[in-house]
N, C-alpha and C. Protein backbone atom coordinates (compact mmCIF):
# COMPACT_ATOMS: atom_id res chain seq x y z
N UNK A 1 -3.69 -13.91 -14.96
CA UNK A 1 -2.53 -13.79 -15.79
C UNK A 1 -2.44 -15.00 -16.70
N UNK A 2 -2.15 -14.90 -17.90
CA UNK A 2 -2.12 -15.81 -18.81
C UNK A 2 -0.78 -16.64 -18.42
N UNK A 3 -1.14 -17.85 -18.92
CA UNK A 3 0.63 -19.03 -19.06
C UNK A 3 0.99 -19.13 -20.14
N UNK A 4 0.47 -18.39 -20.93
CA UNK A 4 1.65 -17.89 -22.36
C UNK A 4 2.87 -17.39 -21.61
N UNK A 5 3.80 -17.70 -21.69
CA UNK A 5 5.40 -16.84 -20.78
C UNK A 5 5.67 -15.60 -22.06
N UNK A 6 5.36 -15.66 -22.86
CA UNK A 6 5.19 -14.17 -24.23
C UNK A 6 4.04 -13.35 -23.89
N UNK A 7 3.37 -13.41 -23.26
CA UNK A 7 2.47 -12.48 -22.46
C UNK A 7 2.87 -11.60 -21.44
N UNK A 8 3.83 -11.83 -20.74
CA UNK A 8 4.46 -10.55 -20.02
C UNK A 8 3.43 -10.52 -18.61
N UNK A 9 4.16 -8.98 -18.00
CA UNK A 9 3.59 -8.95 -16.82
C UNK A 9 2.50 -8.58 -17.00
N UNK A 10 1.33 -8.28 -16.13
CA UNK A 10 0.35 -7.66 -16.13
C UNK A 10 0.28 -6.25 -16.20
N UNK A 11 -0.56 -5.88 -17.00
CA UNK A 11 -0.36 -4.20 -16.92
C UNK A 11 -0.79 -2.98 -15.66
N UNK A 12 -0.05 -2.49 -15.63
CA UNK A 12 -0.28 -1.83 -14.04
C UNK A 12 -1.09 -0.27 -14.31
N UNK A 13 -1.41 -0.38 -12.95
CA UNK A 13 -3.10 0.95 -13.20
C UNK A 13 -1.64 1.94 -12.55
N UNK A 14 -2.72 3.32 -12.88
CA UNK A 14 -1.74 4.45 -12.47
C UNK A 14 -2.27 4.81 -11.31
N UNK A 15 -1.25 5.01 -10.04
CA UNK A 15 -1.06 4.83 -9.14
C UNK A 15 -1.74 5.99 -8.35
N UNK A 16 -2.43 7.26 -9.12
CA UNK A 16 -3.58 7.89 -8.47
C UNK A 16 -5.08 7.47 -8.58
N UNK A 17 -5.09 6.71 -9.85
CA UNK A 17 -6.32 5.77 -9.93
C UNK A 17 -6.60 4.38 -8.67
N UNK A 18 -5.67 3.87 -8.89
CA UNK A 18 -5.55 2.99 -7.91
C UNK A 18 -5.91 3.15 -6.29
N UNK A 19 -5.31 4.42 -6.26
CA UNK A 19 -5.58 5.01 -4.60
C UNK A 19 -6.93 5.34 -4.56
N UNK A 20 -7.32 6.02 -5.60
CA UNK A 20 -8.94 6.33 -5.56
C UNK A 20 -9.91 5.15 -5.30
N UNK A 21 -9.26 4.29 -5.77
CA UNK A 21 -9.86 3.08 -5.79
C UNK A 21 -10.20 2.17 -4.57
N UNK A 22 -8.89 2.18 -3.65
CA UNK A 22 -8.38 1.61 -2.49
C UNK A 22 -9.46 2.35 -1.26
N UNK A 23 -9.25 4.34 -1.68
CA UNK A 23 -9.78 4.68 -0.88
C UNK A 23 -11.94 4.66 -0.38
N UNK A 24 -12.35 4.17 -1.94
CA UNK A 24 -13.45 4.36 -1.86
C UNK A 24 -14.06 2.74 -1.49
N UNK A 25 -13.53 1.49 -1.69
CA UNK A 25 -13.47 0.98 -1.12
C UNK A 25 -13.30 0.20 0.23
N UNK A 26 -12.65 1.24 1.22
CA UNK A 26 -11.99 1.18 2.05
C UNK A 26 -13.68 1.61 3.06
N UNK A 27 -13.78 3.18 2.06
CA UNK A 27 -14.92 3.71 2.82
C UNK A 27 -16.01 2.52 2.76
N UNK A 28 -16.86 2.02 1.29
CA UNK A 28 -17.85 1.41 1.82
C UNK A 28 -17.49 -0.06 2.72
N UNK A 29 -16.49 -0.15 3.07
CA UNK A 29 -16.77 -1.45 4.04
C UNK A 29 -15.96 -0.45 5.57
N UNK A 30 -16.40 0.58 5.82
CA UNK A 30 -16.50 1.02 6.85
C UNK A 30 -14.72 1.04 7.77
N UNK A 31 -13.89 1.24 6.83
CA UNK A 31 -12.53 0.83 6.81
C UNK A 31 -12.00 2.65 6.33
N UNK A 32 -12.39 3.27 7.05
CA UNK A 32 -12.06 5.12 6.17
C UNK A 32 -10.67 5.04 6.07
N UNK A 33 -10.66 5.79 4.80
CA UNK A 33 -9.20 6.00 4.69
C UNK A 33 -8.83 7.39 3.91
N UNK A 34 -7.67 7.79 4.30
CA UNK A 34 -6.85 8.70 3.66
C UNK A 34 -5.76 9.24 3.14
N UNK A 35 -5.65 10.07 2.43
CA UNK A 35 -4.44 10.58 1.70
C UNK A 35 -3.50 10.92 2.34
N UNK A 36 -2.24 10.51 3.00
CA UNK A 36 -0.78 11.28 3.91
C UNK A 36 -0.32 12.01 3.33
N UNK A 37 -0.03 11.61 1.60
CA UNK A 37 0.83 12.21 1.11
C UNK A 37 0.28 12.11 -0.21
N UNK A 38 0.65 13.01 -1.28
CA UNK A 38 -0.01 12.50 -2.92
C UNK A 38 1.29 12.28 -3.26
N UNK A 39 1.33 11.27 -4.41
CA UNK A 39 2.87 11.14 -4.97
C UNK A 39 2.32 11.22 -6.42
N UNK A 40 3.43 10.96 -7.25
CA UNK A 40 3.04 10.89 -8.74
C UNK A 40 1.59 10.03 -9.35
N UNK A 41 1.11 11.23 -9.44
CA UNK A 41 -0.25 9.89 -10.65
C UNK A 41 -0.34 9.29 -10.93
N UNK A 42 0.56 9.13 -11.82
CA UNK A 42 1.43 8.38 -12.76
C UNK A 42 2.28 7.18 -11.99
N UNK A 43 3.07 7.40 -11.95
CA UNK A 43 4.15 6.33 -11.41
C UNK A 43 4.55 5.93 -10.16
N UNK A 44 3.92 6.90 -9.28
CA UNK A 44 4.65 7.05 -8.03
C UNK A 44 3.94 5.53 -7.10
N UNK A 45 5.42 4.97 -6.01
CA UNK A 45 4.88 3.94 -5.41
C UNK A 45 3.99 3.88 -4.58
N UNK A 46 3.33 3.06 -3.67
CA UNK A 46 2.54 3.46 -2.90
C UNK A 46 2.93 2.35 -1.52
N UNK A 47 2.42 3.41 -0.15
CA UNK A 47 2.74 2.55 1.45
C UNK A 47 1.59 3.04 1.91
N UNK A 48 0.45 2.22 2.52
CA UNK A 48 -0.79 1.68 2.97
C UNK A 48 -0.29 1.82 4.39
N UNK A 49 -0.61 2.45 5.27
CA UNK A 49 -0.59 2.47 6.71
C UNK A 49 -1.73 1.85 7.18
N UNK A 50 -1.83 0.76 8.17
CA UNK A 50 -3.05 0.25 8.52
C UNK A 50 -3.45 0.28 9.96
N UNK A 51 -4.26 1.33 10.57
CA UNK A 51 -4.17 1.73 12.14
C UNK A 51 -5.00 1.16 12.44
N UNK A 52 -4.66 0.74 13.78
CA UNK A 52 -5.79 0.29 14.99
C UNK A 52 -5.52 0.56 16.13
N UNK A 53 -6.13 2.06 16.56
CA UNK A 53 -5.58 2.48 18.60
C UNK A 53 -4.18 3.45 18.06
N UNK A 54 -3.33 2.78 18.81
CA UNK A 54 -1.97 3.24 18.73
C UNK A 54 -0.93 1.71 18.10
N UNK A 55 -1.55 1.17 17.42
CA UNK A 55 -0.85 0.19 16.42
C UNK A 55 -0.79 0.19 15.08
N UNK A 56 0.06 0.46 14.42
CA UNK A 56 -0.02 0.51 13.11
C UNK A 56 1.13 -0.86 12.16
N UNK A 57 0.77 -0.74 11.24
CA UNK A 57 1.28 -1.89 10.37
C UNK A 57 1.37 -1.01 8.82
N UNK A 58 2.77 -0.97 8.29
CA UNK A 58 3.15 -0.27 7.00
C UNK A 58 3.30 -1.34 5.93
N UNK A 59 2.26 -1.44 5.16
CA UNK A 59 2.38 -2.26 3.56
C UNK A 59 3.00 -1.20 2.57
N UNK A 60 4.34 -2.40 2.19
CA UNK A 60 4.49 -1.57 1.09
C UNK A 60 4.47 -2.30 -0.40
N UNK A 61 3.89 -1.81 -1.64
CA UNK A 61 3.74 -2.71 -2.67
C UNK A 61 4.73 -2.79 -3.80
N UNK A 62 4.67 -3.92 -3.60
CA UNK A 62 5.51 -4.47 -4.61
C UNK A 62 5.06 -5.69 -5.65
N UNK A 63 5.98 -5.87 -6.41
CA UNK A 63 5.53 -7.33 -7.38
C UNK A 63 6.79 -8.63 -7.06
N UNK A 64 5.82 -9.56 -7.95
CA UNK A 64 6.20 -11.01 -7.61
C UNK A 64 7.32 -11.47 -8.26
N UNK A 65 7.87 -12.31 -8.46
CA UNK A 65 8.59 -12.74 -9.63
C UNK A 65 8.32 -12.63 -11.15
N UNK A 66 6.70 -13.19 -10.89
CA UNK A 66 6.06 -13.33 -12.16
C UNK A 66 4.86 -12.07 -12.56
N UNK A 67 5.68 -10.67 -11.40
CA UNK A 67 4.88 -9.61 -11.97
C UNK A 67 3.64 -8.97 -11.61
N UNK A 68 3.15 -10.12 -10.45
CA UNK A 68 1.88 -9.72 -10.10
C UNK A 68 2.30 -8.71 -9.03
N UNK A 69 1.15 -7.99 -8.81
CA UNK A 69 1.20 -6.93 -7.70
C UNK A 69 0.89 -7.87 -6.24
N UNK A 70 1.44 -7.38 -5.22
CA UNK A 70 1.28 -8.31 -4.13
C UNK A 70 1.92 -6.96 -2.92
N UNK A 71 2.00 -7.29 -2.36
CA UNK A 71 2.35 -6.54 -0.69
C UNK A 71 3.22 -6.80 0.73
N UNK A 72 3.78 -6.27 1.24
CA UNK A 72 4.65 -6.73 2.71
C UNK A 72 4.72 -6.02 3.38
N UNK A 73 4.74 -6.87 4.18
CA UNK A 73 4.70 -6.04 5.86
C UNK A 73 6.04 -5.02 5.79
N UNK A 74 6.19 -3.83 5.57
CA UNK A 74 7.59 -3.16 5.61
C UNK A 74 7.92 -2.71 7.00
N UNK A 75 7.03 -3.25 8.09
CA UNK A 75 7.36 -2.72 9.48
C UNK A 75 7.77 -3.96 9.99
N UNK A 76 7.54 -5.12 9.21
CA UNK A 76 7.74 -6.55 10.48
C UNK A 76 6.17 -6.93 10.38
N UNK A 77 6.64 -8.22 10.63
CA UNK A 77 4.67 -9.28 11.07
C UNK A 77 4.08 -8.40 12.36
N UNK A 78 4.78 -7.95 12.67
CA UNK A 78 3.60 -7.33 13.88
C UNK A 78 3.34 -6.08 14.27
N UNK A 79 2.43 -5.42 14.80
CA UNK A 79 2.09 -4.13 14.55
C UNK A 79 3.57 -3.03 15.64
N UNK A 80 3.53 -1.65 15.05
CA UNK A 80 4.35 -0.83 15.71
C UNK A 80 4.16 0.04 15.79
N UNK A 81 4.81 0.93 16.42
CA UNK A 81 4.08 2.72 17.25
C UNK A 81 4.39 3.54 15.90
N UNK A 82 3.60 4.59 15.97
CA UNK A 82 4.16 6.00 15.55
C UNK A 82 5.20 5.96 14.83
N UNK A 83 5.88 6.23 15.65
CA UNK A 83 7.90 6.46 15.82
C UNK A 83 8.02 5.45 14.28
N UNK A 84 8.00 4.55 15.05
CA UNK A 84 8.14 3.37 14.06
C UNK A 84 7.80 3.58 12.52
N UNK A 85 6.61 3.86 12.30
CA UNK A 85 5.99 3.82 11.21
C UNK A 85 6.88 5.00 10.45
N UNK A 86 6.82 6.63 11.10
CA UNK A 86 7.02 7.43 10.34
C UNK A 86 8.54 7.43 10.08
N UNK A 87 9.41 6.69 10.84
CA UNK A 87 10.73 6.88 10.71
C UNK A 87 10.77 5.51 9.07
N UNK A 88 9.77 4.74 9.21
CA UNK A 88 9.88 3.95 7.89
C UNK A 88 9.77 4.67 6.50
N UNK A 89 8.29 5.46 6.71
CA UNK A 89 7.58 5.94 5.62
C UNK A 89 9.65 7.63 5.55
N UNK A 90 9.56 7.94 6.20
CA UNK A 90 10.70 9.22 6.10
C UNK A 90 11.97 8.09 5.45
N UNK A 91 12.31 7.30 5.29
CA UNK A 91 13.60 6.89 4.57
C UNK A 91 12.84 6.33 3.50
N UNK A 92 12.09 5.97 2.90
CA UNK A 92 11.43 5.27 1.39
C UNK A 92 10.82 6.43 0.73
N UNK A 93 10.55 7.95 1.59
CA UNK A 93 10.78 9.44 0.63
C UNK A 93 11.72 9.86 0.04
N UNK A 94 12.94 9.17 0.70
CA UNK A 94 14.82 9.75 0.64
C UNK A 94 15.09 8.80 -0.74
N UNK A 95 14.15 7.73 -1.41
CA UNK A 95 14.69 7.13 -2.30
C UNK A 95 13.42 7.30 -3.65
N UNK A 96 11.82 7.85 -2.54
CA UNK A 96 11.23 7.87 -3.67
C UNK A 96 10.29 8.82 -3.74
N UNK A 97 10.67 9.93 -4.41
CA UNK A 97 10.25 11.60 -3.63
C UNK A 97 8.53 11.46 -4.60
N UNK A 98 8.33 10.78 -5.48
CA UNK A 98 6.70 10.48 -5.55
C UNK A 98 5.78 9.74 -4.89
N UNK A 99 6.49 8.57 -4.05
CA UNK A 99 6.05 8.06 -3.10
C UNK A 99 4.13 8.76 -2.88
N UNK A 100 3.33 7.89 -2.66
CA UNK A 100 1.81 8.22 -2.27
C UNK A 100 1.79 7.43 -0.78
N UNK A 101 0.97 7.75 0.66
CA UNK A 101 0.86 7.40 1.70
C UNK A 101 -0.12 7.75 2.02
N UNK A 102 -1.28 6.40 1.73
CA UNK A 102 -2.43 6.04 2.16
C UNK A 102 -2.66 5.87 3.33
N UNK A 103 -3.99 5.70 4.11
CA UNK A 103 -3.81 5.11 5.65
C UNK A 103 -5.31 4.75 6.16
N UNK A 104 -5.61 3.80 6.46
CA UNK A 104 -6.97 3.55 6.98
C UNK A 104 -6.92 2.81 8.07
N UNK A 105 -8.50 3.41 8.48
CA UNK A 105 -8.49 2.57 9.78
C UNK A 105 -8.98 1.04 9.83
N UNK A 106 -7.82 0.06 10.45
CA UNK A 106 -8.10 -1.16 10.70
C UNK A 106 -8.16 -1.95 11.66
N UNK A 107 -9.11 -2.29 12.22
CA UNK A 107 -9.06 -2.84 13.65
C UNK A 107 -7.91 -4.27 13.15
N UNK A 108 -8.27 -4.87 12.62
CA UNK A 108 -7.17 -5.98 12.57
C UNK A 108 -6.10 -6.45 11.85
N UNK A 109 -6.06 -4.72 11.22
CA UNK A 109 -4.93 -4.54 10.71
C UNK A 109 -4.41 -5.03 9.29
N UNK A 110 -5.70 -5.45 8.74
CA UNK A 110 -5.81 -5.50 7.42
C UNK A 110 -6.15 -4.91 6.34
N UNK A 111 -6.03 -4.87 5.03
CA UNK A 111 -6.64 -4.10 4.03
C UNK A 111 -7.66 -4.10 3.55
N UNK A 112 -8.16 -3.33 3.61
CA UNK A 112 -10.42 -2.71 2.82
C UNK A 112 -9.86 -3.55 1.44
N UNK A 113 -8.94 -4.06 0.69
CA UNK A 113 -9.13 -3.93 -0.35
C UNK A 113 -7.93 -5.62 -0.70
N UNK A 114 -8.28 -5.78 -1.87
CA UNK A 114 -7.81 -7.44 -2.12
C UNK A 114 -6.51 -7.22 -2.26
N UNK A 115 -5.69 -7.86 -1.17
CA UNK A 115 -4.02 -8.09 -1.46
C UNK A 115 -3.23 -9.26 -1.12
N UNK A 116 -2.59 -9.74 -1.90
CA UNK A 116 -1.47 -10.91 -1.79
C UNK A 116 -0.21 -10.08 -0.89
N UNK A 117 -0.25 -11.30 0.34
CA UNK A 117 0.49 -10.39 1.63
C UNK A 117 1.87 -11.40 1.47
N UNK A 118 2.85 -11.02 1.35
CA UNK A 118 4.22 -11.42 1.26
C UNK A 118 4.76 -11.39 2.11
């Protein structure tokens, strides 16, 4: 990102490109992943489920102050059941009916793919 402050945020990819992106990545480092839900192409937000066993961890993305794309734990720092997860991902549909819900498998519960964790 430039330190011109008249340069603005960074420009953001569309959010079915992006998943394509996440997901094929995900595959070659042996991290499979898949589609829960499709949301808008276009605009719609996106929540990264990250499983390992019966533990999961819900990223959801967001930006920085200064615009960059970055990520947070939307379940808590530490991993949680099922229950947990889907009762998260079911109230952030109630506010964002394009919503996209990715999900791969992670033994340690991290992302196949480069993210600033908040």
């Amino acid at each position: 990102m430039s330190d011109d402050p008249r340069a603005g945020p960074a420009p953001r990819v569309k959010a079915g490109l992006w998943v394509s992106m996440a997901l094929r990545m995900g595959n070659a480092d042996g991290r499979y992943g898949t589609v829960v839900r499709k949301g808008d192409p276009d605009a719609g937000g996106i929540l990264v489920l990250l499983r390992h066993d019966k533990e999961v961890s819900v990223l959801s993305q967001m930006r920085t102050a200064e615009g960059e794309q970055a990520w947070m734990r939307a379940t808590g720092p530490g991993p949680v059941d099922d229950e947990t997860a889907d009762a998260y991902i079911a109230r952030q549909l109630k506010f964002d009916p394009d919503l996209w819900v990715i999900e791969f498998e992670a033994p340690d519960l991290l992302p196949p793919f480069e993210a600033k964790i908040v």
